[in-house]
C-alpha atoms as a PDB file:
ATOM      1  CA  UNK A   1       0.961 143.523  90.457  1.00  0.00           C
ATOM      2  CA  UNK A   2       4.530 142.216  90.196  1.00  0.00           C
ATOM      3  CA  UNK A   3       5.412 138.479  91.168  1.00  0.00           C
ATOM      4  CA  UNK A   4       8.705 137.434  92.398  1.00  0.00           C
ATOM      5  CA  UNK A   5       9.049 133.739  92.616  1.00  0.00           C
ATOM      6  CA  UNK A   6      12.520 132.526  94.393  1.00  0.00           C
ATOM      7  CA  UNK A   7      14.117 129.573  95.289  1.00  0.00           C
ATOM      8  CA  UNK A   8      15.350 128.727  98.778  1.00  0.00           C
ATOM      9  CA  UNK A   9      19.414 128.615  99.317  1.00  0.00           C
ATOM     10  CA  UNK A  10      21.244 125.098  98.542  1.00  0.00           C
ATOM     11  CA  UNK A  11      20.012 123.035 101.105  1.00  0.00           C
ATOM     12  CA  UNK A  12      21.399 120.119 102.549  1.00  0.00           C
ATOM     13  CA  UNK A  13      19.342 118.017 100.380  1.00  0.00           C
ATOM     14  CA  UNK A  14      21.624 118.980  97.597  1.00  0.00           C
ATOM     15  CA  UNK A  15      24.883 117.825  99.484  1.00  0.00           C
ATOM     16  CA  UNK A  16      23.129 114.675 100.466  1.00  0.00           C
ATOM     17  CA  UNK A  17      21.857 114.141  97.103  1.00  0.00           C
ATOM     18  CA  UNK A  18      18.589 112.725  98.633  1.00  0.00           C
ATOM     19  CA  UNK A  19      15.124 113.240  97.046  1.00  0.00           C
ATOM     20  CA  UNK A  20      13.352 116.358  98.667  1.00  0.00           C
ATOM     21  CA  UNK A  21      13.317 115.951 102.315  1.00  0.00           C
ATOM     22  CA  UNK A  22      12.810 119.003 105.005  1.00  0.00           C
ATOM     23  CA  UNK A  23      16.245 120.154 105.665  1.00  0.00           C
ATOM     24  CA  UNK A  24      18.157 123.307 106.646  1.00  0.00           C
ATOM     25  CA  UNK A  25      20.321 125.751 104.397  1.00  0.00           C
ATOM     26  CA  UNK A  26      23.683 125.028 104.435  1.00  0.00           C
ATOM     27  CA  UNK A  27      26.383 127.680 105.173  1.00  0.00           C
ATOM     28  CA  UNK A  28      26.443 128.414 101.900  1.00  0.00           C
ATOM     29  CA  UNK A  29      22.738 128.187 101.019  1.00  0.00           C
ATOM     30  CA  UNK A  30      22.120 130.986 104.087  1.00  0.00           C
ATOM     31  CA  UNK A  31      25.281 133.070 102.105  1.00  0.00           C
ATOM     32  CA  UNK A  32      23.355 133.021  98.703  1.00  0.00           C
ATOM     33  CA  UNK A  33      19.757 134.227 100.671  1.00  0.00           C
ATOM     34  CA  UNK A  34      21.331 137.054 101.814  1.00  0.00           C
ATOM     35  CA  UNK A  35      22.868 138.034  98.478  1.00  0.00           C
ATOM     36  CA  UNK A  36      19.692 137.375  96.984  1.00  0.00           C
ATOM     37  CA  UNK A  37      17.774 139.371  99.913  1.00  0.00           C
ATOM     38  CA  UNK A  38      20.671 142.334  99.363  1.00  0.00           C
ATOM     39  CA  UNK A  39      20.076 142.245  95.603  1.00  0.00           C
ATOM     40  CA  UNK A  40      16.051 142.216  95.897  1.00  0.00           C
ATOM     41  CA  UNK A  41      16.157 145.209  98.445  1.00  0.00           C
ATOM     42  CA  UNK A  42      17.699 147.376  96.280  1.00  0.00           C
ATOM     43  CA  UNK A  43      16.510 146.147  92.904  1.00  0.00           C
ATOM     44  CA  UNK A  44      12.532 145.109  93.452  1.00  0.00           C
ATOM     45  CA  UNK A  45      11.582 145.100  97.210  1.00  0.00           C
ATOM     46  CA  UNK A  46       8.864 143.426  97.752  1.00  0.00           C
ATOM     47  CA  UNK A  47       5.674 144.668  99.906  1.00  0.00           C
ATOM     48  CA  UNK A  48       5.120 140.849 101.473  1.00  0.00           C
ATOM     49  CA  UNK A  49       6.961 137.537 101.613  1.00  0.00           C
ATOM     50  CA  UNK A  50       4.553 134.503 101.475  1.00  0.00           C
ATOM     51  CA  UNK A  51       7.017 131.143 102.154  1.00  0.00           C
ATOM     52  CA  UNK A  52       6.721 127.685 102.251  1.00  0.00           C
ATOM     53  CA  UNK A  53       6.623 126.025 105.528  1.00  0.00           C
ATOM     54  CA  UNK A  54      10.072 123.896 104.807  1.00  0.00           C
ATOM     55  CA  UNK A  55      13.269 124.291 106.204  1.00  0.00           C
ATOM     56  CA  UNK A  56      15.357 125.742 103.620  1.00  0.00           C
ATOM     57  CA  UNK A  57      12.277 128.129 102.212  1.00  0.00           C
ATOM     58  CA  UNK A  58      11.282 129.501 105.348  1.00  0.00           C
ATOM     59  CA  UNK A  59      14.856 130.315 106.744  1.00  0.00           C
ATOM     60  CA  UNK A  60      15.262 131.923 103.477  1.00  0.00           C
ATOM     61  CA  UNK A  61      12.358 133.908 103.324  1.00  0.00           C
ATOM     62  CA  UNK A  62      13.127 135.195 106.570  1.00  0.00           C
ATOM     63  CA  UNK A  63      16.451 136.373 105.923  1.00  0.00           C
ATOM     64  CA  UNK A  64      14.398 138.149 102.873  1.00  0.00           C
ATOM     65  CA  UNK A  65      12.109 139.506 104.880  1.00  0.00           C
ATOM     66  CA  UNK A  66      14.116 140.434 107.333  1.00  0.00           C
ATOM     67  CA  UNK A  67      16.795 142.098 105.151  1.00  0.00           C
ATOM     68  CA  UNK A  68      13.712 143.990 103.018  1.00  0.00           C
ATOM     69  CA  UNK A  69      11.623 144.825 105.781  1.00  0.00           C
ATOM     70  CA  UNK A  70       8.506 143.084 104.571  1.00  0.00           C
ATOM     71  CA  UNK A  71       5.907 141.041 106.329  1.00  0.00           C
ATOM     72  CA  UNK A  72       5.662 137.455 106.014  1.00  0.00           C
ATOM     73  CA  UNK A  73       3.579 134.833 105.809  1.00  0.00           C
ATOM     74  CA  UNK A  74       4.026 130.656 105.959  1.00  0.00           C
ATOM     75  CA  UNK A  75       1.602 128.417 103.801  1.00  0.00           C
ATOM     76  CA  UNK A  76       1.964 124.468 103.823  1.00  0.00           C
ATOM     77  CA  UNK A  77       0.564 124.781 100.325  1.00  0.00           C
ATOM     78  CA  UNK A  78       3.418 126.045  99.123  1.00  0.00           C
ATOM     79  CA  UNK A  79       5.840 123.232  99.632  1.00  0.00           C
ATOM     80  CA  UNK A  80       7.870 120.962  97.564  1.00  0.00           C
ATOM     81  CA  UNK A  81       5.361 118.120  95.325  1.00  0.00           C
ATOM     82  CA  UNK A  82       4.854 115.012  98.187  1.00  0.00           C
ATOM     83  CA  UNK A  83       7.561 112.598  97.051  1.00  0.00           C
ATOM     84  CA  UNK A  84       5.950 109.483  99.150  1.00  0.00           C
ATOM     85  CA  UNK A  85       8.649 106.272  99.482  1.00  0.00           C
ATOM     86  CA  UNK A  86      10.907 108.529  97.747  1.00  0.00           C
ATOM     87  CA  UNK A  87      11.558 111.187 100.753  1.00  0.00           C
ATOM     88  CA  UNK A  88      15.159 110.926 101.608  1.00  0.00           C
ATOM     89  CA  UNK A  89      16.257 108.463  99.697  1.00  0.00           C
ATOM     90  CA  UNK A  90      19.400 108.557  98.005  1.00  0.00           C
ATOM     91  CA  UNK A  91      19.001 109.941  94.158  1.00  0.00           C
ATOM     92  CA  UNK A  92      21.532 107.913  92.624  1.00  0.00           C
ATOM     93  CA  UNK A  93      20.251 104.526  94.253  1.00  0.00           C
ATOM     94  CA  UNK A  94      16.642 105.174  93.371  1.00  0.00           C
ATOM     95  CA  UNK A  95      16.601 107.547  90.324  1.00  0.00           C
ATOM     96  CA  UNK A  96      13.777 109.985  89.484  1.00  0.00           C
ATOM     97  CA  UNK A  97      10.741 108.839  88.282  1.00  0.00           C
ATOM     98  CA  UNK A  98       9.769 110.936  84.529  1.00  0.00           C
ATOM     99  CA  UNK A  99       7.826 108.883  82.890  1.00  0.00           C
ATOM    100  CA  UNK A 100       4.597 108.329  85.417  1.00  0.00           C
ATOM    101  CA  UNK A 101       1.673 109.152  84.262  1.00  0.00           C
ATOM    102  CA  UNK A 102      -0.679 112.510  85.458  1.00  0.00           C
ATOM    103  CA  UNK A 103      -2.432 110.464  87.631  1.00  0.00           C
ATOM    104  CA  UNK A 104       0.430 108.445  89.540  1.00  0.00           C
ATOM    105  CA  UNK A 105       1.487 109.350  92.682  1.00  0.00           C
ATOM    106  CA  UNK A 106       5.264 109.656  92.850  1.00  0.00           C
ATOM    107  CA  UNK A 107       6.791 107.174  95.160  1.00  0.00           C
ATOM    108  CA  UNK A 108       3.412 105.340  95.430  1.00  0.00           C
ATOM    109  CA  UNK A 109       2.251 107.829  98.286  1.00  0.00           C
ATOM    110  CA  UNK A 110       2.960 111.324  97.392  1.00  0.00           C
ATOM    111  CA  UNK A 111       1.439 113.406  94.814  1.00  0.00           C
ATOM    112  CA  UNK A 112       0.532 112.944  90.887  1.00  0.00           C
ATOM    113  CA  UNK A 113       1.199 115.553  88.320  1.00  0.00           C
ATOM    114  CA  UNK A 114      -2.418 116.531  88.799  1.00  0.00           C
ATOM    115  CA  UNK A 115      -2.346 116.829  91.988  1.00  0.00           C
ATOM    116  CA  UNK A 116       0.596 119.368  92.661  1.00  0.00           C
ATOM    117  CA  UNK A 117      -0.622 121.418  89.083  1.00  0.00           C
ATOM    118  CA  UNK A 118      -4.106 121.689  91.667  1.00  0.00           C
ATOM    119  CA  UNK A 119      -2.068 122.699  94.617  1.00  0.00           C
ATOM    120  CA  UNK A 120      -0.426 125.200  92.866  1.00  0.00           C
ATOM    121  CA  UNK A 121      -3.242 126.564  91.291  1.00  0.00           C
ATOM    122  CA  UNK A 122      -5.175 126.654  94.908  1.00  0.00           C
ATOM    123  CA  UNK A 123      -2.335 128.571  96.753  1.00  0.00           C
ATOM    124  CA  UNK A 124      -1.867 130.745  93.912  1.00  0.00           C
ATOM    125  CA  UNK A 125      -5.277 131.923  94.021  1.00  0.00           C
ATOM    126  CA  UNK A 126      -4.878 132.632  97.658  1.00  0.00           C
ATOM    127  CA  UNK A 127      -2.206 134.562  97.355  1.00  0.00           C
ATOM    128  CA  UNK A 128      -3.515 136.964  94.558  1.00  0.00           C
ATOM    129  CA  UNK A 129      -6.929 137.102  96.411  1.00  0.00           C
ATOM    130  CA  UNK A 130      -5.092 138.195  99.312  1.00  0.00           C
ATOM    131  CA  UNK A 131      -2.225 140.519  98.174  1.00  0.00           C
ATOM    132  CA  UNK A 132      -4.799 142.430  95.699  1.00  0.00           C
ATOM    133  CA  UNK A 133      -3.258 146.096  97.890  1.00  0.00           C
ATOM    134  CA  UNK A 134       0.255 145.479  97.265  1.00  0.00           C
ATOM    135  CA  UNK A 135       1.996 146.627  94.201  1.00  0.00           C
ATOM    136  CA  UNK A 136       4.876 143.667  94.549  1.00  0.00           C
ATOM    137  CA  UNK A 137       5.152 140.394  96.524  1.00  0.00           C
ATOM    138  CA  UNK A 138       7.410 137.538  96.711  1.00  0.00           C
ATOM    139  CA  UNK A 139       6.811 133.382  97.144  1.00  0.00           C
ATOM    140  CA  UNK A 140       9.593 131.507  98.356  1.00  0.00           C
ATOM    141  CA  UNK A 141       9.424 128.695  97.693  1.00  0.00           C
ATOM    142  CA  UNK A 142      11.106 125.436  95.667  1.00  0.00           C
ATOM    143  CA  UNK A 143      12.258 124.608  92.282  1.00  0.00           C
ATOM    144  CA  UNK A 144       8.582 122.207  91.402  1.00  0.00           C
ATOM    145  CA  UNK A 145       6.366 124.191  93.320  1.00  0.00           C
ATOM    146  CA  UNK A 146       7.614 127.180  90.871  1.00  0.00           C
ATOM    147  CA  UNK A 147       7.491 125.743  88.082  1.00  0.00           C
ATOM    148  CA  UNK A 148       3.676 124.925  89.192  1.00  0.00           C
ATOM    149  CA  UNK A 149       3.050 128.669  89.901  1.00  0.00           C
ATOM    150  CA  UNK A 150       4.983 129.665  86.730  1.00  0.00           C
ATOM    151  CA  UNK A 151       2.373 127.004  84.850  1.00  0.00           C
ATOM    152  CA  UNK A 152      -0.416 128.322  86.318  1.00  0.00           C
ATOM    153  CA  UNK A 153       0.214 132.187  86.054  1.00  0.00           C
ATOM    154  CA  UNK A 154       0.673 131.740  82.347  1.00  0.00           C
ATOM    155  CA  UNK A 155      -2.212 129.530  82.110  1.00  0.00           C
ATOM    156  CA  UNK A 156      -0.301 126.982  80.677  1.00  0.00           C
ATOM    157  CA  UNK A 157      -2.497 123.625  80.293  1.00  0.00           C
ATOM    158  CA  UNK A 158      -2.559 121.259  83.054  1.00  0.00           C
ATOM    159  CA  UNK A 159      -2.969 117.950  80.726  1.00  0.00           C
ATOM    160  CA  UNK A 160      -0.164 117.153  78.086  1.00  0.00           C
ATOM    161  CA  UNK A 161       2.164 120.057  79.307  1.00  0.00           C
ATOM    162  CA  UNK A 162       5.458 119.099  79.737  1.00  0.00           C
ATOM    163  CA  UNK A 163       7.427 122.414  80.342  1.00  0.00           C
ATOM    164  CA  UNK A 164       9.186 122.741  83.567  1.00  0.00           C
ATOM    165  CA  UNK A 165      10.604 126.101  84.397  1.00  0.00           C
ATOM    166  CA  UNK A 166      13.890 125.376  86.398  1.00  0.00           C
ATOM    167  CA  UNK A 167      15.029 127.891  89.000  1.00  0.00           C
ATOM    168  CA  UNK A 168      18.326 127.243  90.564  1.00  0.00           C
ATOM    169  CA  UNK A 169      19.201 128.008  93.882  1.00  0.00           C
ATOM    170  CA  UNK A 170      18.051 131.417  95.094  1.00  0.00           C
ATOM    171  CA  UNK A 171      16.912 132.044  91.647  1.00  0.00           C
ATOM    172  CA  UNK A 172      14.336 134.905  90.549  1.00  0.00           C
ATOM    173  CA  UNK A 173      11.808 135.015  88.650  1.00  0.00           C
ATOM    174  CA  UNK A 174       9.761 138.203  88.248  1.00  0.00           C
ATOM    175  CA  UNK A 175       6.282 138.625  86.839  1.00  0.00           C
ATOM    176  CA  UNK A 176       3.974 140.956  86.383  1.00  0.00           C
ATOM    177  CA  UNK A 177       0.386 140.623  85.969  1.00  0.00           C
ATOM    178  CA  UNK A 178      -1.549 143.465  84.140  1.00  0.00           C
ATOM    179  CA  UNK A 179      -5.122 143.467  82.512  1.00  0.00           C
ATOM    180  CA  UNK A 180      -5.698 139.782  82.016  1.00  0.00           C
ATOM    181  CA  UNK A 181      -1.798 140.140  80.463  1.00  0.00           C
ATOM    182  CA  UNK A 182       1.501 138.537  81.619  1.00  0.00           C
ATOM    183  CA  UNK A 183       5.010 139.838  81.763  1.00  0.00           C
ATOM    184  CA  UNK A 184       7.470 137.967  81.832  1.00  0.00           C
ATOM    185  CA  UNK A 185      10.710 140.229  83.343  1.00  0.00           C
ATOM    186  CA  UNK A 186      13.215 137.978  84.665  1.00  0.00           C
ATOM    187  CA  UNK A 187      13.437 134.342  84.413  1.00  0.00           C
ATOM    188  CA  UNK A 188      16.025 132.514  86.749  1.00  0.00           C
ATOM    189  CA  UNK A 189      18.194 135.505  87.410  1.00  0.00           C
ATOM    190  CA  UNK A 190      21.133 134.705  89.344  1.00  0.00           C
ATOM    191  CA  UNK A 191      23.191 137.364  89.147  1.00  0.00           C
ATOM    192  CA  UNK A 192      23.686 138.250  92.901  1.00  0.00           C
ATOM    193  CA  UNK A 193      25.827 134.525  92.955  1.00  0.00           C
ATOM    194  CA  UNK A 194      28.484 135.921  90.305  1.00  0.00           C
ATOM    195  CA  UNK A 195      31.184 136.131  92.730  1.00  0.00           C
ATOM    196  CA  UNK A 196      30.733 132.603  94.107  1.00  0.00           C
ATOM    197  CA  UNK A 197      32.543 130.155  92.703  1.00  0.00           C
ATOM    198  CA  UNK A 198      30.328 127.430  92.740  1.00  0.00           C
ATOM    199  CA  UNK A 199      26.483 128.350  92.317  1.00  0.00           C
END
């Protein structure tokens, strides 16, 4: 089975310059899904979309679905880590927490380390258990939450890891997973933004 993992459009999160909240795509943001949907129709079309249930995720899995043709699915369990106080809050006023420890819950009230490592592990099994008759799929989803599934997939450890795979905006990654082996294809691929100025 082949894995695409992609990130939603720029939301307007990222012209806020808030900490993860549930907003829409910007006009832009809904321009780079359907480039990415165009690119992924022709290059690797998937045979289901499963989405996170936020804003900018789901709009852009639709437009992928939609341009590809493919069913589609929403799971809460694949949103963005629970960021607690932090939710909305202006970045450069509050910073980012990086040094908590597994076990603390970012902004007092949202999820530890653990915690969204489990999350990801729990949806990820989901989806596999239920997407064993298709030959590709896609998750939409956002940059943590990917980084999560990316852990998980290549059964990185969940204590003392600190790699992070960053995916930018409408970014692909594509796996594939073959007798107990992983392959890694394409790791934040872009490509389909080339002709935008700013990506």
């Amino acid at each position: 089975m082949e894995i695409l993992l992609i990130r939603h459009g720029e939301s307007e999160d990222d012209i806020l310059g808030v900490h993860s909240n549930d907003h829409s795509l910007t006009p832009k943001g809904v321009e780079q899904a359907y480039l990415m949907a165009n690119r992924v129709k022709s290059k690797f079309p998937p045979d289901f979309v499963w989405s996170s249930t936020l804003k900018r995720a789901s709009k852009t899995a639709e437009i992928l679905a939609e341009t590809t043709t493919s069913p589609l699915q929403y799971l809460d369990d694949l949103r963005e880590i629970q960021n607690g106080s932090l939710k909305g809050k202006l970045i450069s006023e509050v910073g980012y927490p990086v040094d908590l420890k597994p076990y603390e819950k970012l902004g007092g009230s949202g999820e530890s380390k653990i915690e969204f490592r489990a999350r990801g592990e729990r949806v990820l099994s989901l989806i596999l258990d239920k997407s064993q008759s298709y030959q590709r799929i896609a998750i939409v989803s956002h940059g943590g939450m990917i980084s999560m599934l990316m852990q998980s997939l290549l059964n990185l450890p969940m204590m003392n890891n600190n790699v992070f795979f960053i995916t930018g905006n409408t970014g692909i990654h594509l796996l594939e997973l073959s007798d107990n082996r992983q392959f890694i294809h394409l790791m934040n691929s872009m490509t389909h933004l080339e002709h935008l100025t700013i990506i």
